[in-house]
N, C-alpha and C. Protein backbone atom coordinates (compact mmCIF):
# COMPACT_ATOMS: atom_id res chain seq x y z
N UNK A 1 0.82 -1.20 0.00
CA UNK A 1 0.00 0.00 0.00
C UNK A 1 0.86 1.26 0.00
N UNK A 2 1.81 1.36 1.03
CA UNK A 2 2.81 2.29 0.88
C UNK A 2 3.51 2.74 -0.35
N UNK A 3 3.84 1.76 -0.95
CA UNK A 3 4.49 1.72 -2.44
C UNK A 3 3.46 2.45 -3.15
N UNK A 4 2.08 2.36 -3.69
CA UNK A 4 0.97 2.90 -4.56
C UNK A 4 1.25 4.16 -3.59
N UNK A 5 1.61 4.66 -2.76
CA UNK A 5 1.08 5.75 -3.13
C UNK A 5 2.51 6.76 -2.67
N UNK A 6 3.00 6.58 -2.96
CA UNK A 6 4.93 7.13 -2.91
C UNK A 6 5.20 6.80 -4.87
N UNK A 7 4.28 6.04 -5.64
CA UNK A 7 4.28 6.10 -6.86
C UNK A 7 3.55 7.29 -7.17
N UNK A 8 2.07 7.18 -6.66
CA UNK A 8 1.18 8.59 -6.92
C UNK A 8 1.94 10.07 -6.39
N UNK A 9 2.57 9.86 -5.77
CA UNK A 9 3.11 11.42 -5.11
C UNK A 9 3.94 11.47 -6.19
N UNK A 10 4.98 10.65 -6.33
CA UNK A 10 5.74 11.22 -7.68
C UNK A 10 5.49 11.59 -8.86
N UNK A 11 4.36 10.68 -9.34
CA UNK A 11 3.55 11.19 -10.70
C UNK A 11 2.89 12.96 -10.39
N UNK A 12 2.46 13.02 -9.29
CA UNK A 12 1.88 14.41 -9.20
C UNK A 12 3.10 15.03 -8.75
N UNK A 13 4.45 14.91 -8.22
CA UNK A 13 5.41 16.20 -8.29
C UNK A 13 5.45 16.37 -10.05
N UNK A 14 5.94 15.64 -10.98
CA UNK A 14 6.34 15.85 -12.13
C UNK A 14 4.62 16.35 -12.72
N UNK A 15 3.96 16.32 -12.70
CA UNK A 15 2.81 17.16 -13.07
C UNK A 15 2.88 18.50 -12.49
N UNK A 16 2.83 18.63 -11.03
CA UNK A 16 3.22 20.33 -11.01
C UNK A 16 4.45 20.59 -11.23
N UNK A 17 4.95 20.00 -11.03
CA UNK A 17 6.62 20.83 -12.23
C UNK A 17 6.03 20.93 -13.49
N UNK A 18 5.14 20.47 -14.51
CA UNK A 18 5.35 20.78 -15.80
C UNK A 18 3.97 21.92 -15.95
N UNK A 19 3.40 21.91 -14.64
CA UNK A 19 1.83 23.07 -14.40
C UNK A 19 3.27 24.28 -14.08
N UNK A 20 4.11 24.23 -13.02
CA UNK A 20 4.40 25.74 -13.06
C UNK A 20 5.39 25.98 -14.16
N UNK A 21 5.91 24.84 -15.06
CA UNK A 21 6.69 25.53 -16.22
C UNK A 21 5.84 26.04 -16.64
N UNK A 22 4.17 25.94 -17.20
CA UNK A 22 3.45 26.33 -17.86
C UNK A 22 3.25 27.88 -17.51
N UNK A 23 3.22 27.82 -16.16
CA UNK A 23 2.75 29.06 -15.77
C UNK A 23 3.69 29.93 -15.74
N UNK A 24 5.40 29.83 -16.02
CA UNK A 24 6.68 30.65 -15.73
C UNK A 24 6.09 31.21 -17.25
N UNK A 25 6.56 30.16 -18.06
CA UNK A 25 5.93 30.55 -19.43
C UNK A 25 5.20 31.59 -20.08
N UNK A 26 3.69 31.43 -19.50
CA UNK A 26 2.89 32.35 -19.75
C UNK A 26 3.25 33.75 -19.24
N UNK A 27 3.46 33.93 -18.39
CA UNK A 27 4.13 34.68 -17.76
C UNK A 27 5.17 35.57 -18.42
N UNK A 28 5.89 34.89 -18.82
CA UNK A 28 7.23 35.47 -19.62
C UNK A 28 6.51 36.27 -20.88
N UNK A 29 5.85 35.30 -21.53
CA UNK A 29 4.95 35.17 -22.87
C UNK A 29 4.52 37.19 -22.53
N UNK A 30 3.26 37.08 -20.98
CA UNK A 30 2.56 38.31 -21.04
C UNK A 30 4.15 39.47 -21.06
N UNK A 31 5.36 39.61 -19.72
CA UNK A 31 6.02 40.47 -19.81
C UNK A 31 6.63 40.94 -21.47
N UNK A 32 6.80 39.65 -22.33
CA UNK A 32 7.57 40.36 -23.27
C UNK A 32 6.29 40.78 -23.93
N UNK A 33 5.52 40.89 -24.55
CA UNK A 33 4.38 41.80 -25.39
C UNK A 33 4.43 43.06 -24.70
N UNK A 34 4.13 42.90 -22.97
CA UNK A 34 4.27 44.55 -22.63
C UNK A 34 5.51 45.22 -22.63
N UNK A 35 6.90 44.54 -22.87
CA UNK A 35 8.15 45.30 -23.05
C UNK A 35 7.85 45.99 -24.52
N UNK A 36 7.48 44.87 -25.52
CA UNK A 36 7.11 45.18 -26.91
C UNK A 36 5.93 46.57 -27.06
N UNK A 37 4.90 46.55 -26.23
CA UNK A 37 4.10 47.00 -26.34
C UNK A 37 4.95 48.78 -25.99
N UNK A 38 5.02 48.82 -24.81
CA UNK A 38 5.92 49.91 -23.89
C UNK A 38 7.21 50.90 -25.25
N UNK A 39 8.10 49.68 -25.33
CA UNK A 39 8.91 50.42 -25.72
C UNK A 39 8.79 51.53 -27.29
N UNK A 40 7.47 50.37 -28.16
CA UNK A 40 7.33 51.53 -29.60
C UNK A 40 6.78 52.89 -28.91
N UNK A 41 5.72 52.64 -27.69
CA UNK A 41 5.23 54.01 -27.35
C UNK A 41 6.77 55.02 -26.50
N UNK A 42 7.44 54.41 -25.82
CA UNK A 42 8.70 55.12 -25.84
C UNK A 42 9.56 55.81 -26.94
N UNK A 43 9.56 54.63 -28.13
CA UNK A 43 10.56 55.02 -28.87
C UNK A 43 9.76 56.42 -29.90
N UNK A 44 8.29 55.96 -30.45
CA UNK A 44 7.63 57.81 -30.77
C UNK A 44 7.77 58.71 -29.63
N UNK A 45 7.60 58.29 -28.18
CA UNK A 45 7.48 59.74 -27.97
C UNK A 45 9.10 60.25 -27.86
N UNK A 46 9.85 59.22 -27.72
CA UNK A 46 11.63 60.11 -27.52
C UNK A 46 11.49 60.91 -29.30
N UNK A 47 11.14 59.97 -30.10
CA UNK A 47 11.40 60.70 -31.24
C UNK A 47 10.51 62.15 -31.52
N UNK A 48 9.62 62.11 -31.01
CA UNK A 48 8.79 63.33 -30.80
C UNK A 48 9.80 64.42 -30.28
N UNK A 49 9.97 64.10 -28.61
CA UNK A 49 10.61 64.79 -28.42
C UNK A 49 12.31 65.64 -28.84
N UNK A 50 12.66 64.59 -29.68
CA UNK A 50 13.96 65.10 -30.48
C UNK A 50 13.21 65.64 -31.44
N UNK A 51 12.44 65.58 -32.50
CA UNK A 51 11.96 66.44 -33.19
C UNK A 51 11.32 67.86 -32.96
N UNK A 52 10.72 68.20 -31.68
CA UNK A 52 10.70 69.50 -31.17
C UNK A 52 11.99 69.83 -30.43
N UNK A 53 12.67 69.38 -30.25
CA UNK A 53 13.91 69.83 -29.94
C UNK A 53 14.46 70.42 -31.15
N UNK A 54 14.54 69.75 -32.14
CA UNK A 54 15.28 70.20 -33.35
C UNK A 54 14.70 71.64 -33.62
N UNK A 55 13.64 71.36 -34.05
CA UNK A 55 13.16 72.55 -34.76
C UNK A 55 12.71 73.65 -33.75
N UNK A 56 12.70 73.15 -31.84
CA UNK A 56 13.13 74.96 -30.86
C UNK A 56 14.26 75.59 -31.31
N UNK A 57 15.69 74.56 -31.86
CA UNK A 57 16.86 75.00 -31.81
C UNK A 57 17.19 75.47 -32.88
N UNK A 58 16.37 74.85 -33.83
CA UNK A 58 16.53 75.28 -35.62
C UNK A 58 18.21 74.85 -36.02
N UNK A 59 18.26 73.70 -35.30
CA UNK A 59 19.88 72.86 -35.68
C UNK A 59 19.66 72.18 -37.04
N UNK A 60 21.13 72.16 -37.57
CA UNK A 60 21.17 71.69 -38.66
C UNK A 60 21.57 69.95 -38.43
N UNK A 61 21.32 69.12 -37.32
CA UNK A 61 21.77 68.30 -37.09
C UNK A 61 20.97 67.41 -37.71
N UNK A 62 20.88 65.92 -37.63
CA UNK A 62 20.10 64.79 -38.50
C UNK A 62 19.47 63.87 -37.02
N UNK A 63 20.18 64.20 -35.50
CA UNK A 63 20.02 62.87 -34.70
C UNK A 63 20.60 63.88 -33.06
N UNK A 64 19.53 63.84 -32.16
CA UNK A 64 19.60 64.64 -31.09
C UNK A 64 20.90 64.11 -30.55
N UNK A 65 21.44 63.01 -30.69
CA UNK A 65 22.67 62.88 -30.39
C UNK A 65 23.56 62.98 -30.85
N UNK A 66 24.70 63.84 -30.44
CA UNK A 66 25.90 64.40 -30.58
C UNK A 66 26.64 63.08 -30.88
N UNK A 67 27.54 63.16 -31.84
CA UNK A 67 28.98 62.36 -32.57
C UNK A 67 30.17 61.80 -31.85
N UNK A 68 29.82 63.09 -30.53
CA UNK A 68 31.22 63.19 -30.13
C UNK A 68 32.38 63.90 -30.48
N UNK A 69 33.29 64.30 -29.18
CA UNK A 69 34.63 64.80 -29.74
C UNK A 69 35.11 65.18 -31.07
């Protein structure tokens, strides 16, 4: 009797190990869409904002960042 059920406990650890891979997963799945999501609305508004930058300063530059030295 002992044996049946030290078999059943092991079958159900390897079932929730493969329930919380599922769930690390999904998980990951939702953060990267909202990195994706986040960063295009970052990357218009930085570009926004270098474009009114340009044209307060009326620079002849191509890219709010400087070349360097």
């Amino acid at each position: 009797m002992r044996r049946r059920s030290v078999r059943v406990s092991a079958r159900e650890d390897g079932a929730s190990a493969v329930e919380y891979a599922l769930i690390v997963a999904g998980v990951a799945a939702v953060i990267v869409v909202i990195v994706v999501a986040v960063g295009s609305v970052l990357n218009k508004s930085v570009t926004n904002s270098c474009d009114h930058i340009k044209q307060t300063l009326d620079s002849n530059t191509s890219t709010c960042v400087s070349s360097g030295p």
